[in-house]
PDB file of N, CA and C in Angstrom:
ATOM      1  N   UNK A   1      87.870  80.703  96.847  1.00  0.00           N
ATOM      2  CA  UNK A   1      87.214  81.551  97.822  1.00  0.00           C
ATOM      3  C   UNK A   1      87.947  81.435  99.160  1.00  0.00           C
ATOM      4  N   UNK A   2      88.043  82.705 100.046  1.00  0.00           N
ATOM      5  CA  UNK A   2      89.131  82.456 101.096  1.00  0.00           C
ATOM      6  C   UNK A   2      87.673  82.064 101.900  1.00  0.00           C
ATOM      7  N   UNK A   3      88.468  81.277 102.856  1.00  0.00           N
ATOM      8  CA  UNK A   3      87.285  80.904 104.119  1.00  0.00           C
ATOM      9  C   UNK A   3      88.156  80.817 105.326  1.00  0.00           C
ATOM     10  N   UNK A   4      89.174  80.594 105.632  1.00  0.00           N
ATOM     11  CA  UNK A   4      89.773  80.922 106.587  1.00  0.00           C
ATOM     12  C   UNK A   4      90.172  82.180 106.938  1.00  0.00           C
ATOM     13  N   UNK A   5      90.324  82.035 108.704  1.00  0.00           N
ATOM     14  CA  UNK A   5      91.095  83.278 108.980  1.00  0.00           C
ATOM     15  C   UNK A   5      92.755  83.490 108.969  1.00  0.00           C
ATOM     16  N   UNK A   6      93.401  82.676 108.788  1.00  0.00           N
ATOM     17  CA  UNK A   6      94.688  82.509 108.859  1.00  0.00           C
ATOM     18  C   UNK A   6      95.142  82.887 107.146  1.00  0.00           C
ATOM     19  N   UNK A   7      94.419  83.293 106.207  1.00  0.00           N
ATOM     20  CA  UNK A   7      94.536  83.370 105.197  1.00  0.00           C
ATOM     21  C   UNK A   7      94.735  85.169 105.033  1.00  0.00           C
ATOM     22  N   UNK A   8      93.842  85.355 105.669  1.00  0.00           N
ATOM     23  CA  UNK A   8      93.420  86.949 105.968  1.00  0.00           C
ATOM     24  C   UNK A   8      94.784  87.810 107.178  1.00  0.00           C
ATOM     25  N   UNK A   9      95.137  86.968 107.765  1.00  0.00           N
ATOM     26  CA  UNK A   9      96.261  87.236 108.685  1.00  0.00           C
ATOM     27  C   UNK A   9      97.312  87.105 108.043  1.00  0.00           C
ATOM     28  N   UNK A  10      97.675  86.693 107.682  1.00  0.00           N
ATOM     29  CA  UNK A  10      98.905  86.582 106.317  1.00  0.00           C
ATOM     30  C   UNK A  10      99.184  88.063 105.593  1.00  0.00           C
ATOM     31  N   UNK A  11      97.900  87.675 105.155  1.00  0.00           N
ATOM     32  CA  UNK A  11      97.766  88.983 104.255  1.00  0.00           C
ATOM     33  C   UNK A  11      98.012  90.464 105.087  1.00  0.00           C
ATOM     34  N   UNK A  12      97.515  90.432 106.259  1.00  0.00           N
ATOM     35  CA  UNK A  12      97.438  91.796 106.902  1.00  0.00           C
ATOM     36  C   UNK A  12      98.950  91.776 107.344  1.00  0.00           C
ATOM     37  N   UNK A  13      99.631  90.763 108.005  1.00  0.00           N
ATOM     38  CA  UNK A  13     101.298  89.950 108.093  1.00  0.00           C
ATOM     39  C   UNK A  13     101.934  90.900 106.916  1.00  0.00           C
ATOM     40  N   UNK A  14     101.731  90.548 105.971  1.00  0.00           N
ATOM     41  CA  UNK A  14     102.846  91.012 104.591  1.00  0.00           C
ATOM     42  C   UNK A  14     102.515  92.679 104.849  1.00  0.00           C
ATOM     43  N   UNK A  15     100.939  93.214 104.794  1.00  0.00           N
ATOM     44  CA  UNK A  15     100.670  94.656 104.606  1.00  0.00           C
ATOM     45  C   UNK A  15     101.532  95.648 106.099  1.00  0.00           C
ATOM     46  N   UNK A  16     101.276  94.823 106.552  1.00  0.00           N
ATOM     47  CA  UNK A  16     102.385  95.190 108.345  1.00  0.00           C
ATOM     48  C   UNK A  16     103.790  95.346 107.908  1.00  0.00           C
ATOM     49  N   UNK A  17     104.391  94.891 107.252  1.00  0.00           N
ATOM     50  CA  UNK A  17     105.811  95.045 106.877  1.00  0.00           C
ATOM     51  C   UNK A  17     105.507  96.694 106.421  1.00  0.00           C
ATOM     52  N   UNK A  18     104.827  97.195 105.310  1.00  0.00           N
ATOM     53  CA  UNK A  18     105.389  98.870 104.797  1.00  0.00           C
ATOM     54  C   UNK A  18     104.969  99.596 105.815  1.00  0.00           C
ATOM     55  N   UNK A  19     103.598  99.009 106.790  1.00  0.00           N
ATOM     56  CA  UNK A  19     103.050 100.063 107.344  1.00  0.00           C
ATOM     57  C   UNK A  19     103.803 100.676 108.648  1.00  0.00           C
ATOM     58  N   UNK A  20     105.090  99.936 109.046  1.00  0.00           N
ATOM     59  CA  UNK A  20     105.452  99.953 110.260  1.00  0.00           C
ATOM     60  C   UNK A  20     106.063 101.772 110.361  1.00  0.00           C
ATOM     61  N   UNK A  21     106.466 101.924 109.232  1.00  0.00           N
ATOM     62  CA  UNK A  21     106.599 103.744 108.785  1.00  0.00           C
ATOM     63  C   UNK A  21     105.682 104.855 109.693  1.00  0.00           C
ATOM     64  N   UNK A  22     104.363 104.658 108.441  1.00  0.00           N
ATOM     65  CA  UNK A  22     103.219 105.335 109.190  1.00  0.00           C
ATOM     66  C   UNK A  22     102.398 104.923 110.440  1.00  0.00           C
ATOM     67  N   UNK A  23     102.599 103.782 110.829  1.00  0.00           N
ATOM     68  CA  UNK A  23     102.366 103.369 112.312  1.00  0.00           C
ATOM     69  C   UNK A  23     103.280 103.948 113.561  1.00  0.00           C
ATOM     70  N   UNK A  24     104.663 104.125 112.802  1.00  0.00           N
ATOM     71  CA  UNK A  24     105.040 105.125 113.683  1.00  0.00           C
ATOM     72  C   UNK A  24     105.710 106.660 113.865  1.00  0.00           C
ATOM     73  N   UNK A  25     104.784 107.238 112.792  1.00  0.00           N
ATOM     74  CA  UNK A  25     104.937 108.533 112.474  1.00  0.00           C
ATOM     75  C   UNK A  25     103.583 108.739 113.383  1.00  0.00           C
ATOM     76  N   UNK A  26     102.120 108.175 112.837  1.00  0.00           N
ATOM     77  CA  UNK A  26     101.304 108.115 113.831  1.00  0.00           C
ATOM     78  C   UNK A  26     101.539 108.256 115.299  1.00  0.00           C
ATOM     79  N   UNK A  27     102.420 107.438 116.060  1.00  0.00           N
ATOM     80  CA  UNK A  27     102.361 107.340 117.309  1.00  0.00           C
ATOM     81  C   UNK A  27     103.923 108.722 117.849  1.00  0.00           C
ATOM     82  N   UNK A  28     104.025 109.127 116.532  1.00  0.00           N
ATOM     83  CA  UNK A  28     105.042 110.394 116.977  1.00  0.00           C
ATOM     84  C   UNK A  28     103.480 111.370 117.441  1.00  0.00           C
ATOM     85  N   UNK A  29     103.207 111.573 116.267  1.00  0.00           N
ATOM     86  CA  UNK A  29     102.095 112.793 116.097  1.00  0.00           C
ATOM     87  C   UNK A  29     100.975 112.572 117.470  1.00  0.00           C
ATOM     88  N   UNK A  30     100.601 111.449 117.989  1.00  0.00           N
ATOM     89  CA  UNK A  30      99.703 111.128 119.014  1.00  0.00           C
ATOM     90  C   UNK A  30     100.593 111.141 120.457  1.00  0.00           C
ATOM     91  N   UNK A  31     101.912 111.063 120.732  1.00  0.00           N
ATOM     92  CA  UNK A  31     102.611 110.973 121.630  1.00  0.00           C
ATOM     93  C   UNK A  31     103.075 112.534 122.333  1.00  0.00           C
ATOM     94  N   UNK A  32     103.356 113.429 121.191  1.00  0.00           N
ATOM     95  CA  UNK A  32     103.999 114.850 120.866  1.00  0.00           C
ATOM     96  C   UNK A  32     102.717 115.808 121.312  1.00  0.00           C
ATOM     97  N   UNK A  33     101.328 115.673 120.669  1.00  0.00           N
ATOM     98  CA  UNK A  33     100.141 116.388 121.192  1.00  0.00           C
ATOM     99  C   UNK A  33      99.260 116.249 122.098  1.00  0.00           C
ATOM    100  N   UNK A  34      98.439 114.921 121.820  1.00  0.00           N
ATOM    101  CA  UNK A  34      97.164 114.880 122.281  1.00  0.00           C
ATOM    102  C   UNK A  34      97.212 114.095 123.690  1.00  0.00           C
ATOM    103  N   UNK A  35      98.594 112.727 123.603  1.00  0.00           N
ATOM    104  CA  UNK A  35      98.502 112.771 124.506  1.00  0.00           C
ATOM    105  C   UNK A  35      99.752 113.513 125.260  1.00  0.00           C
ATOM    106  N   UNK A  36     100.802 114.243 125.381  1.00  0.00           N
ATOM    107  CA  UNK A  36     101.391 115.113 126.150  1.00  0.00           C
ATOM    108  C   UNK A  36     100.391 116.257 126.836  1.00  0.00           C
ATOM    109  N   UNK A  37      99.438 116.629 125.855  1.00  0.00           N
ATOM    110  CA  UNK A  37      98.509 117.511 126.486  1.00  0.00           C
ATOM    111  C   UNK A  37      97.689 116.786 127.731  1.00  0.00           C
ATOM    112  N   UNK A  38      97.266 115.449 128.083  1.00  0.00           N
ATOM    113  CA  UNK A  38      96.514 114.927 128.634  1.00  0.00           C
ATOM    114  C   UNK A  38      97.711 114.750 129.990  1.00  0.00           C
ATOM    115  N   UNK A  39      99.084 114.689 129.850  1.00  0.00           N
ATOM    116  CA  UNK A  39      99.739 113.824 130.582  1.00  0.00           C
ATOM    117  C   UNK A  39     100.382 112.837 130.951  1.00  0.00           C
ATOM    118  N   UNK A  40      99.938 111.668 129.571  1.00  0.00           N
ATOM    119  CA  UNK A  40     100.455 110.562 129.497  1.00  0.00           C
ATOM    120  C   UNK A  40     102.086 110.706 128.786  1.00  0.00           C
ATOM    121  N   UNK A  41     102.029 111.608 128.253  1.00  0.00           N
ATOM    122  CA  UNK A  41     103.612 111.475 127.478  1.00  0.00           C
ATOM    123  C   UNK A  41     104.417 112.588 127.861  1.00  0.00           C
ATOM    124  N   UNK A  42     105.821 112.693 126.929  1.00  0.00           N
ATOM    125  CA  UNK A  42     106.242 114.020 127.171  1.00  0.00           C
ATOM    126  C   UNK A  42     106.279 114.426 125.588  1.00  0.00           C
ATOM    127  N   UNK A  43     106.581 115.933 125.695  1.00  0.00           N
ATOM    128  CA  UNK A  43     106.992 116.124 124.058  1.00  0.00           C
ATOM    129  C   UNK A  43     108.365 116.191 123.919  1.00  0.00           C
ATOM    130  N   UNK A  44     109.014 115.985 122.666  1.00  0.00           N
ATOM    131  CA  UNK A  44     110.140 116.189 122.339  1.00  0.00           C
ATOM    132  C   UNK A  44     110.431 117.369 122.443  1.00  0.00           C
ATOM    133  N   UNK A  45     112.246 117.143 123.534  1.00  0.00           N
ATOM    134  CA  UNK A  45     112.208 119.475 123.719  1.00  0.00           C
ATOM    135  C   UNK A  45     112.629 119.493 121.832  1.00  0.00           C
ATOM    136  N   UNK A  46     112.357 120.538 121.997  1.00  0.00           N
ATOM    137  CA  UNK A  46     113.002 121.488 120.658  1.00  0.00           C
ATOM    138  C   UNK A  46     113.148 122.889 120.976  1.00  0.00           C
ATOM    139  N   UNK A  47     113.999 123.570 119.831  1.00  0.00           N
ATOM    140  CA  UNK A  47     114.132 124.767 120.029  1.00  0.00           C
ATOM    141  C   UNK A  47     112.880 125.591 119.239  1.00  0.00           C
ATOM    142  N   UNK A  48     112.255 125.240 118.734  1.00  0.00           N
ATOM    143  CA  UNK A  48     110.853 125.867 118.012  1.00  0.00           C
ATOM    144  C   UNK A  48     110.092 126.653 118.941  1.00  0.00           C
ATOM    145  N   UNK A  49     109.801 127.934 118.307  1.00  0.00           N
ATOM    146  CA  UNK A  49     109.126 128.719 118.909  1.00  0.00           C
ATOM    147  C   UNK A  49     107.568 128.330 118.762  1.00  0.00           C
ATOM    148  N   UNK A  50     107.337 127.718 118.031  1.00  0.00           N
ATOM    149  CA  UNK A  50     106.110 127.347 117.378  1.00  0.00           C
ATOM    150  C   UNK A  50     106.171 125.486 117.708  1.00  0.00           C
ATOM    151  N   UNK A  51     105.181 125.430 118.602  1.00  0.00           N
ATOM    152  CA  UNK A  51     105.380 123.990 118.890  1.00  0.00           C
ATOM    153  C   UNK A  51     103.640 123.375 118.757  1.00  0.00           C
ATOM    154  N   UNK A  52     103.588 123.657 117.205  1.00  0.00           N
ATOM    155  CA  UNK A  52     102.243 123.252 117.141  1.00  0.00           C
ATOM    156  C   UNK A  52     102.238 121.729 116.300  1.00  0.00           C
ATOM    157  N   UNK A  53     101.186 120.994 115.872  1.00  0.00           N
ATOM    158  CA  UNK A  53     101.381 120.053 115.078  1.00  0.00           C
ATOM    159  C   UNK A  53     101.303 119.650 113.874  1.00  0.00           C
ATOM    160  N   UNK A  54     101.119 121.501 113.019  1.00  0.00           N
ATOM    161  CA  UNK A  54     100.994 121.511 111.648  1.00  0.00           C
ATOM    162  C   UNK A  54     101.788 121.602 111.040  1.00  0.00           C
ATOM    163  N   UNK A  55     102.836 121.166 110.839  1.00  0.00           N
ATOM    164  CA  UNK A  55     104.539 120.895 110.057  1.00  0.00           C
ATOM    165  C   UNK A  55     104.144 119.365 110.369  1.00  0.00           C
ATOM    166  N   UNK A  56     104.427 118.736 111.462  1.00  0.00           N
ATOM    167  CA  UNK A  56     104.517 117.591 111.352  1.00  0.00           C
ATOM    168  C   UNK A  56     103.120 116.925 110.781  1.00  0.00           C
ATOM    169  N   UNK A  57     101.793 117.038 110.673  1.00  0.00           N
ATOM    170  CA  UNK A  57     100.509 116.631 109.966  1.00  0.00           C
ATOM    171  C   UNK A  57     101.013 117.126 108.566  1.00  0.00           C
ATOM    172  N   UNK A  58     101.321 118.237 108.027  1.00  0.00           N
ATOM    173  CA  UNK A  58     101.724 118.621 106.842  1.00  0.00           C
ATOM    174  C   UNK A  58     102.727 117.310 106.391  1.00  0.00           C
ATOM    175  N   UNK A  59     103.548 116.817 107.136  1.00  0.00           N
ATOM    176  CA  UNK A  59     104.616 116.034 106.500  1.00  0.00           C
ATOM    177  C   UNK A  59     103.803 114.579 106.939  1.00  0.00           C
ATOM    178  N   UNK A  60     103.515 114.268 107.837  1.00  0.00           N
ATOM    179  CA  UNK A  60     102.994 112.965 108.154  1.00  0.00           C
ATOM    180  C   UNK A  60     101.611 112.305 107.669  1.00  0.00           C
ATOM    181  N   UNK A  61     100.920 113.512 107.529  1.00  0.00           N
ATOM    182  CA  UNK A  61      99.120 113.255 107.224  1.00  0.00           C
ATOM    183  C   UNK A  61      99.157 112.488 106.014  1.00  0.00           C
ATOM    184  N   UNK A  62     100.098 113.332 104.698  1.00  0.00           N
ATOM    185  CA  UNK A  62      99.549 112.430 103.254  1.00  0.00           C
ATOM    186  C   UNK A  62      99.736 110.568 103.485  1.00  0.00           C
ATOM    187  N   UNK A  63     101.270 110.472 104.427  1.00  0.00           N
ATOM    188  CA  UNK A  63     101.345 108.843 104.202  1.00  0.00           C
ATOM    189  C   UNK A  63     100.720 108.069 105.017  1.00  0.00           C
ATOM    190  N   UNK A  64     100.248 108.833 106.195  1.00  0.00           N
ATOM    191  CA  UNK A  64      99.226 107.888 107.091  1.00  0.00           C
ATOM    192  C   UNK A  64      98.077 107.745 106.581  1.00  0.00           C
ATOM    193  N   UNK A  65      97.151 109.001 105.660  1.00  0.00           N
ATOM    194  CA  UNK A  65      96.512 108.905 104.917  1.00  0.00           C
ATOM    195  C   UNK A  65      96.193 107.711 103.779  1.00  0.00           C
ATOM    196  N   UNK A  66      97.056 107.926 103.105  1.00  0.00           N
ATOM    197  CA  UNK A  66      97.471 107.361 101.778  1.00  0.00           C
ATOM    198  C   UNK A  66      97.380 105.832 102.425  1.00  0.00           C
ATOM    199  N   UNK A  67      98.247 105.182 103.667  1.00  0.00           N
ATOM    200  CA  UNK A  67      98.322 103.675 103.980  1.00  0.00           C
ATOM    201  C   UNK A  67      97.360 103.248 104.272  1.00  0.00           C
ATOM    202  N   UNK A  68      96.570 104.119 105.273  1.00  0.00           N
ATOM    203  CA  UNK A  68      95.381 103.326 105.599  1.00  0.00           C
ATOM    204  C   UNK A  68      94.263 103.555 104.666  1.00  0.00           C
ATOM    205  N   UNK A  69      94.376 103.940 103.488  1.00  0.00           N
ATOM    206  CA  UNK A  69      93.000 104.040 102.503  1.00  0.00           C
ATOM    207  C   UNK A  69      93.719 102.624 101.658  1.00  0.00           C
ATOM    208  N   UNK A  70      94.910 102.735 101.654  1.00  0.00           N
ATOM    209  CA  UNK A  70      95.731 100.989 100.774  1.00  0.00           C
ATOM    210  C   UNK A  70      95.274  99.940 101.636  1.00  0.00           C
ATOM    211  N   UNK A  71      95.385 100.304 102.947  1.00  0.00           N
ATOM    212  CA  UNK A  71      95.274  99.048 103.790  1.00  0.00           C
ATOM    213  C   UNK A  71      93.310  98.410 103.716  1.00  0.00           C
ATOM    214  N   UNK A  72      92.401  99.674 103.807  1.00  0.00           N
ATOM    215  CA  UNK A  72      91.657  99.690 103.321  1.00  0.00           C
ATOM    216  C   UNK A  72      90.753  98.734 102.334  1.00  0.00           C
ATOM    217  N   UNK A  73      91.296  99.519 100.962  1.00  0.00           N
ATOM    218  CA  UNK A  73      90.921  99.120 100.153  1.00  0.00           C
ATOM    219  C   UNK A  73      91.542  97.499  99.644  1.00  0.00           C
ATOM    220  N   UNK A  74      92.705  96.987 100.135  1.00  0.00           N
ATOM    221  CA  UNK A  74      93.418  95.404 100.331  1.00  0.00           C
ATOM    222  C   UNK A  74      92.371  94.887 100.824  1.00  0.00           C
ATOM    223  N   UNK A  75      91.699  95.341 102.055  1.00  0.00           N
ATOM    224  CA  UNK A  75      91.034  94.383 103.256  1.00  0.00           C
ATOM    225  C   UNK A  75      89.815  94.342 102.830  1.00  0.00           C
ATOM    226  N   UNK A  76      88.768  95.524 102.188  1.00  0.00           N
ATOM    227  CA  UNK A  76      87.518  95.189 101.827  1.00  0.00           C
ATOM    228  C   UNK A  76      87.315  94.141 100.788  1.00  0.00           C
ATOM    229  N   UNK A  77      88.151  93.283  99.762  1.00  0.00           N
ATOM    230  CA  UNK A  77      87.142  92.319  98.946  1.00  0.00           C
ATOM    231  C   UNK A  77      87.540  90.920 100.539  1.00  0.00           C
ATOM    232  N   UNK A  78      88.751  91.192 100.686  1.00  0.00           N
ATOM    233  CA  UNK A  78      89.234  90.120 101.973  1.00  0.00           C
ATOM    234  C   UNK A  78      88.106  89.911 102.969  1.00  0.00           C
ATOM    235  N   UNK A  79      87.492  90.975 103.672  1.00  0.00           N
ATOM    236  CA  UNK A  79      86.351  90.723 104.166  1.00  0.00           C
ATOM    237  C   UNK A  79      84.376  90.525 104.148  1.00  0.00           C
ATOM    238  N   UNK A  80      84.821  90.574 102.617  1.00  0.00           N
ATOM    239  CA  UNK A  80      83.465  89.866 102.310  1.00  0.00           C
ATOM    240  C   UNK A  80      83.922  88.246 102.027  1.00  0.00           C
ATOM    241  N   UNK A  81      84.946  88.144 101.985  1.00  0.00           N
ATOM    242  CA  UNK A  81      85.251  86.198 101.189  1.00  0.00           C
ATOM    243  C   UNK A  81      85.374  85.285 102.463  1.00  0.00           C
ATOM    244  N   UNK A  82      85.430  86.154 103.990  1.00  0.00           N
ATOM    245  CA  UNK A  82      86.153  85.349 104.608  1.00  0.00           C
ATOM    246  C   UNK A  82      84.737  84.430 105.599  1.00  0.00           C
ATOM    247  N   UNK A  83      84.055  83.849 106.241  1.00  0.00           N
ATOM    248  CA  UNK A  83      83.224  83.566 106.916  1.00  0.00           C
ATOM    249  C   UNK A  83      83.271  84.274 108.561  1.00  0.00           C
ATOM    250  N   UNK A  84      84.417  85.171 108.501  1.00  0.00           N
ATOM    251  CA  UNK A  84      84.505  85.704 109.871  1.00  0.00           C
ATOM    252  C   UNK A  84      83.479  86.638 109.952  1.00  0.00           C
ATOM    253  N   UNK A  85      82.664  86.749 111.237  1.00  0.00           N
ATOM    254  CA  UNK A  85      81.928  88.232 111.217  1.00  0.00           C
ATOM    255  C   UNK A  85      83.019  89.165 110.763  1.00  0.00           C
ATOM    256  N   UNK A  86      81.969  90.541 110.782  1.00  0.00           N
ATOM    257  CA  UNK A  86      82.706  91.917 110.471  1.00  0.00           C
ATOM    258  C   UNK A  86      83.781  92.384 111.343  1.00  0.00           C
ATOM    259  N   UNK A  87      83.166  91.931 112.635  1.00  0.00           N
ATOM    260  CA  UNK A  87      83.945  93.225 113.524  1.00  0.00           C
ATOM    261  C   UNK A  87      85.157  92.504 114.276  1.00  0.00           C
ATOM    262  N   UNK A  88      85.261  90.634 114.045  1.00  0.00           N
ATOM    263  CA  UNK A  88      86.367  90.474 114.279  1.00  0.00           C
ATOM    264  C   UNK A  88      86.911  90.133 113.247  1.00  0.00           C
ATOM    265  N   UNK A  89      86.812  90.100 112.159  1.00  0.00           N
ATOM    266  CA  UNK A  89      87.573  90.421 110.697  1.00  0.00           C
ATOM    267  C   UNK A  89      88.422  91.872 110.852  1.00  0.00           C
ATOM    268  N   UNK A  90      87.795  92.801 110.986  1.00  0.00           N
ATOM    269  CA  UNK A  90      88.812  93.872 111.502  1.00  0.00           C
ATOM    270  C   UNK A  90      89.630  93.896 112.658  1.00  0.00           C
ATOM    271  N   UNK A  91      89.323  93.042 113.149  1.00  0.00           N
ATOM    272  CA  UNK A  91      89.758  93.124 114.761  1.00  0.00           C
ATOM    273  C   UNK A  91      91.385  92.229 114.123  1.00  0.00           C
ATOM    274  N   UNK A  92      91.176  91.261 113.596  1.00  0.00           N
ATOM    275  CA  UNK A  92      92.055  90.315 112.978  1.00  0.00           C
ATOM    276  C   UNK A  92      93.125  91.308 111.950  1.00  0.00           C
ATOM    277  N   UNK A  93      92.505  91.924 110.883  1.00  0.00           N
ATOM    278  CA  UNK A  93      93.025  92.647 109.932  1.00  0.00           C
ATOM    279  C   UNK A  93      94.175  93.596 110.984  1.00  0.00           C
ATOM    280  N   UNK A  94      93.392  94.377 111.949  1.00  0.00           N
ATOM    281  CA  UNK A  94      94.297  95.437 112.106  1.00  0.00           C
ATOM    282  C   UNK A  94      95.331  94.717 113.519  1.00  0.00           C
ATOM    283  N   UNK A  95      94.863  93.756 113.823  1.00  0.00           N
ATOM    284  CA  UNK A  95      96.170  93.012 115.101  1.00  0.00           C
ATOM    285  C   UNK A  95      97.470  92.483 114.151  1.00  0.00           C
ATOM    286  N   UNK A  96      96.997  91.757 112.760  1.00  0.00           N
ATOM    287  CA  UNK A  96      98.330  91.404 111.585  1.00  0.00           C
ATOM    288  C   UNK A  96      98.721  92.598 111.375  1.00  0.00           C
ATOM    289  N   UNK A  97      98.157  93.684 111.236  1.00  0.00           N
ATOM    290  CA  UNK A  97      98.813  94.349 110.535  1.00  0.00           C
ATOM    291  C   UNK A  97     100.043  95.381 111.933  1.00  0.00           C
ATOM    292  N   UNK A  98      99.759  95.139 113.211  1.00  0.00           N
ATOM    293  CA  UNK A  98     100.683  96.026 113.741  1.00  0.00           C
ATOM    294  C   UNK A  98     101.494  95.033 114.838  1.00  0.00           C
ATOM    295  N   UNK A  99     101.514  93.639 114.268  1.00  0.00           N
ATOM    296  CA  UNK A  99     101.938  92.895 114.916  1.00  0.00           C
ATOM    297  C   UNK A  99     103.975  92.764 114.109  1.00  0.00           C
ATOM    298  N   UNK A 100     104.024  93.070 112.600  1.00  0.00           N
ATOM    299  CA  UNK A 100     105.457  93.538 112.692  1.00  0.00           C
ATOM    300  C   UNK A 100     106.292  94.913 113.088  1.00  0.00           C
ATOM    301  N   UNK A 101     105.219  95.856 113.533  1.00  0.00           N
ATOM    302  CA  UNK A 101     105.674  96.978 114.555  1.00  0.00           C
ATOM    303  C   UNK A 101     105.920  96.393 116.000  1.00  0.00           C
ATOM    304  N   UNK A 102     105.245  96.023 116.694  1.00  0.00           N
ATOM    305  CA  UNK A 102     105.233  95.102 117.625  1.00  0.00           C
ATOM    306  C   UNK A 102     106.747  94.355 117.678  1.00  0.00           C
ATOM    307  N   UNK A 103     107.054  94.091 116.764  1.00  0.00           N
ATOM    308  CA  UNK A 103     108.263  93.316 116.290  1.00  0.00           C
ATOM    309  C   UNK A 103     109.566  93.527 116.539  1.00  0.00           C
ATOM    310  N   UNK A 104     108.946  94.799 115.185  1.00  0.00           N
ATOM    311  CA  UNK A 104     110.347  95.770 115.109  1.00  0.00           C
ATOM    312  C   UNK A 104     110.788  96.594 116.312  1.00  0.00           C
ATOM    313  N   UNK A 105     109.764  96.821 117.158  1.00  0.00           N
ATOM    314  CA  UNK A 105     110.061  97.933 118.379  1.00  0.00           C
ATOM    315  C   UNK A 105     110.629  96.833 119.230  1.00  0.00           C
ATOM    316  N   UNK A 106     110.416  95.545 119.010  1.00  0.00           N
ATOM    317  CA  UNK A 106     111.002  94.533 120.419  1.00  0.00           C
ATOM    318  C   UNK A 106     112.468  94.891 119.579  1.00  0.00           C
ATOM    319  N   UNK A 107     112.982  94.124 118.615  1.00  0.00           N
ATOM    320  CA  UNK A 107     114.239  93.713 118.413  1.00  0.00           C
ATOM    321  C   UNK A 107     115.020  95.151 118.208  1.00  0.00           C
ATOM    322  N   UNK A 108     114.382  96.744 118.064  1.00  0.00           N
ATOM    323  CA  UNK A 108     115.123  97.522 118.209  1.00  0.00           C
ATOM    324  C   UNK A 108     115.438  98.047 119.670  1.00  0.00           C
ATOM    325  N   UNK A 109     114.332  97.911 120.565  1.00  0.00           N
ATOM    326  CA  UNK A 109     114.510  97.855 122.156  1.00  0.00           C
ATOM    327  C   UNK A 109     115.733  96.906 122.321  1.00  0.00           C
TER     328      UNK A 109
END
């Protein structure tokens, strides 16, 4: 039976390695719209006459989709075994899991 939290961080550790993809296809799709519309970002110029975000959700949605229903379904038997409450069991789950993005963006900076 897992009872630690360092057991559960591991685990979200290893699941952080594939996700670093759709973690940052995500932060294309959130950088390019919602927030360029607000101000905080810019968008990428292009020559597209059509500068909407349904090509890129068409191409990006299935695997961001698809990871976080894997990441998901990994973490739910993980967080009934562990003695952590709920909400920092997730809090834990999803800091391992974007802590080798975190990573990868230092050593490619």
């Amino acid at each position: 039976m897992i009872r630690r939290w360092y057991t559960a961080l591991g685990i979200n550790l290893l699941l952080g390695i594939p996700a670093i993809v759709p973690i940052l296809m995500l932060w294309f799709l959130l950088s390019n719209w919602p927030l360029a519309d607000i101000g905080l970002t810019t968008r990428i110029p292009n020559n597209e006459q059509d500068d909407s975000p349904n090509a890129a959700l068409l191409f990006f949605g299935p695997m961001i989709a698809a990871s976080v229903i894997l990441w998901w379904i990994a973490n739910r038997p993980l967080a009934r075994r562990t003695q952590l409450p709920a909400s920092r069991y997730w809090l834990l789950a999803l800091a391992g899991t974007l802590i080798p993005t975190a990573v990868a963006i230092t050593v490619w900076l």
